[in-house]
C-alpha atoms as a PDB file:
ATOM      1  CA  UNK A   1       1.810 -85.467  19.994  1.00  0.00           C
ATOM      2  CA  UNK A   2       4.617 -86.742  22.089  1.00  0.00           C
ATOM      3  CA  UNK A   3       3.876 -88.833  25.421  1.00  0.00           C
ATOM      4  CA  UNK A   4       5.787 -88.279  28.765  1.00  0.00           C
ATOM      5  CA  UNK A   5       8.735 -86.257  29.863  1.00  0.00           C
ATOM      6  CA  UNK A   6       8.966 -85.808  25.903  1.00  0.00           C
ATOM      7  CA  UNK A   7       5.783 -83.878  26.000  1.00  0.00           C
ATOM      8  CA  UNK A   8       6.997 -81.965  28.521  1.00  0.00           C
ATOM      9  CA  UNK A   9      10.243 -80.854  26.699  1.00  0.00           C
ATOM     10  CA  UNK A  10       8.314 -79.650  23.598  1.00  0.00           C
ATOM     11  CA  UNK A  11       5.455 -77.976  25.467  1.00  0.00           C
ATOM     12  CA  UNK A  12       8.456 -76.082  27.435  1.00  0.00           C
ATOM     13  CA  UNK A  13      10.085 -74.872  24.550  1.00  0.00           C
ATOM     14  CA  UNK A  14       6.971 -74.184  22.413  1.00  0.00           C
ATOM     15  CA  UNK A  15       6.199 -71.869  25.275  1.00  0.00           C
ATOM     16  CA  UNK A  16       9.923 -70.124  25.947  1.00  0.00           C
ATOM     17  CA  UNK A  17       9.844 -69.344  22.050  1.00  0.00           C
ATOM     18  CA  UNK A  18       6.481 -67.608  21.463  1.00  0.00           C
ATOM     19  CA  UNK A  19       7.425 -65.978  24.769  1.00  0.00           C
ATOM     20  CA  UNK A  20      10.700 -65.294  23.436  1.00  0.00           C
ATOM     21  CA  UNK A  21       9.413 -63.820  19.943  1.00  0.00           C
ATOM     22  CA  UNK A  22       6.990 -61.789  21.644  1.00  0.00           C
ATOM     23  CA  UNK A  23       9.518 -60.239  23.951  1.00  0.00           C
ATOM     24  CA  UNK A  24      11.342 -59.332  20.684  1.00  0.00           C
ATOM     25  CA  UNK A  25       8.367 -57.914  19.551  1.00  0.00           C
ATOM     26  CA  UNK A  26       7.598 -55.636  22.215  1.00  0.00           C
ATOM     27  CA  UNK A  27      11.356 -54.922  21.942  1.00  0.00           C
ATOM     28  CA  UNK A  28      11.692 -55.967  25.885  1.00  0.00           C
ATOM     29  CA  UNK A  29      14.103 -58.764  24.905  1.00  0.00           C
ATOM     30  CA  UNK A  30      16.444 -58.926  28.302  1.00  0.00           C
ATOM     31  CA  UNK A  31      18.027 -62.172  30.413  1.00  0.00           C
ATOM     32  CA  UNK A  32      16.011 -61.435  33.087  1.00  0.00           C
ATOM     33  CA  UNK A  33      12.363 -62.006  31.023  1.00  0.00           C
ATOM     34  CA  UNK A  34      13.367 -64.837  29.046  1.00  0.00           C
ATOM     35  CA  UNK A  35      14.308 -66.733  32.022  1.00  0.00           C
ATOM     36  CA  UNK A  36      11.130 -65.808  33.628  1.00  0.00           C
ATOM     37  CA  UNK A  37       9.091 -66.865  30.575  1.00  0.00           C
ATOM     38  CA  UNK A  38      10.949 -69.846  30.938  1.00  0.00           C
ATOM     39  CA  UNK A  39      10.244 -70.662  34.238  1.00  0.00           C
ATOM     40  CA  UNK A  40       6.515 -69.851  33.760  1.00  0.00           C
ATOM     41  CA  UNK A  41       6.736 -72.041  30.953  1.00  0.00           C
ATOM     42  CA  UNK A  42       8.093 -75.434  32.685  1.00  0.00           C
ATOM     43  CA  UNK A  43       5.152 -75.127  35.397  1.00  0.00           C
ATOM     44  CA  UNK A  44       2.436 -74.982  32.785  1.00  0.00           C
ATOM     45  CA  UNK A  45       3.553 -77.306  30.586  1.00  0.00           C
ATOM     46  CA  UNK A  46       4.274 -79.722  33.863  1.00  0.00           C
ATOM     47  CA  UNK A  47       0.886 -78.897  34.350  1.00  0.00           C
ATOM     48  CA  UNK A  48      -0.370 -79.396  31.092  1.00  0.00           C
ATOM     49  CA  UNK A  49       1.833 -82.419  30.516  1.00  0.00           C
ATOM     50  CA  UNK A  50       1.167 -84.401  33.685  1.00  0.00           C
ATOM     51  CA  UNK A  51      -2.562 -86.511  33.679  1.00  0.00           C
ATOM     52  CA  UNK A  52      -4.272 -85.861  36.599  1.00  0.00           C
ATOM     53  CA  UNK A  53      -4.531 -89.669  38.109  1.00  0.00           C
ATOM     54  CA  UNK A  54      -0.430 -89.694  38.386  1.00  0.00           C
ATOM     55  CA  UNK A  55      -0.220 -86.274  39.883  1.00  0.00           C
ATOM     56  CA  UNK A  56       1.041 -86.834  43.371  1.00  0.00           C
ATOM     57  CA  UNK A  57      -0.535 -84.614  46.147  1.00  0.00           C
ATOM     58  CA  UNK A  58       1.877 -82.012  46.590  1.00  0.00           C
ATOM     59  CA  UNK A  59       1.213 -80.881  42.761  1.00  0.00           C
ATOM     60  CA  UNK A  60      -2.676 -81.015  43.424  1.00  0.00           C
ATOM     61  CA  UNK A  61      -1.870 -78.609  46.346  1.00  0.00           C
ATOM     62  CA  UNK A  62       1.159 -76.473  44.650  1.00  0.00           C
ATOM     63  CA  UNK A  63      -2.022 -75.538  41.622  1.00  0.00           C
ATOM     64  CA  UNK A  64      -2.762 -72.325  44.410  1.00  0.00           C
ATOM     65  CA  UNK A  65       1.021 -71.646  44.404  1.00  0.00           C
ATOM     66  CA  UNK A  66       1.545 -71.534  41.033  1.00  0.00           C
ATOM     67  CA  UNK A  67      -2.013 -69.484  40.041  1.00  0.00           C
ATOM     68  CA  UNK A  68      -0.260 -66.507  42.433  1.00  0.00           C
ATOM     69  CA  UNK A  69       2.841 -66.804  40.843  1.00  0.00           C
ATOM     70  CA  UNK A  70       1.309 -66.311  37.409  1.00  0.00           C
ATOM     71  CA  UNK A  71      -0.616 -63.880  38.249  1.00  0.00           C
ATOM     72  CA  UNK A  72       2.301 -61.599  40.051  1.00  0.00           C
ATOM     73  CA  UNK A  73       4.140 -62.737  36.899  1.00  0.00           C
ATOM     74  CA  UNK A  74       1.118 -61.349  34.700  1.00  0.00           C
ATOM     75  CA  UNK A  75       1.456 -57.512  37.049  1.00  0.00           C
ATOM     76  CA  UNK A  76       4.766 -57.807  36.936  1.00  0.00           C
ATOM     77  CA  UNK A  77       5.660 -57.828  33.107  1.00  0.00           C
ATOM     78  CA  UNK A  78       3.256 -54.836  32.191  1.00  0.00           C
ATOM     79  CA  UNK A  79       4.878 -52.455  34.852  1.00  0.00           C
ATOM     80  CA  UNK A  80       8.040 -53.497  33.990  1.00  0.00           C
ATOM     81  CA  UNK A  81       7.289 -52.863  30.407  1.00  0.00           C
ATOM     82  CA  UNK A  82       5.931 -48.912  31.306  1.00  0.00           C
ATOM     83  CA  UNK A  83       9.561 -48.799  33.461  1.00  0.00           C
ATOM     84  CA  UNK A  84      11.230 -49.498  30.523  1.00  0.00           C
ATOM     85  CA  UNK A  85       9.178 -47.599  27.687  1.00  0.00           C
ATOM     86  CA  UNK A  86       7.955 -44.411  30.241  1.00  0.00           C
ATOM     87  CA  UNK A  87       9.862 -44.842  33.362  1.00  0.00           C
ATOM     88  CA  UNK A  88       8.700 -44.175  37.228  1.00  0.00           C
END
């Protein structure tokens, strides 16, 4: 496995691909998602990537941040989904 900022690349793109793939699955494959799944993707993998001794304070603090912006991400993609397959 890679070390440093190249971990972080490959952990990024590992994640905007599966994401990517299953947005073609679900046949919800717009701009709009894949750069969210992108953007969800660089803070977990800068999570995942970074060792905890190096992290500086503000990432210790921004973990809260980043939990409620997964989780509106998680309700988000589900009703958007119904919008697009049911409709409102």
């Amino acid at each position: 496995m890679p070390t440093g900022p190249h971990r972080l690349v490959l952990l990024t793109a590992v994640w905007t691909t599966f994401g990517t793939l299953w947005l073609a699955l679900v046949d919800a494959l717009t701009p709009g998602f894949v750069f969210a799944i992108a953007i969800a993707g660089f803070a977990v993998a800068l999570e995942l990537a970074s060792p905890s001794h190096h992290r500086p304070t503000w990432v210790v603090r921004a973990r809260h941040v980043l939990a409620v912006q997964l989780a509106l991400f998680g309700l988000y993609v589900p009703l958007r989904l119904y919008d697009l397959y049911v409709g409102f």
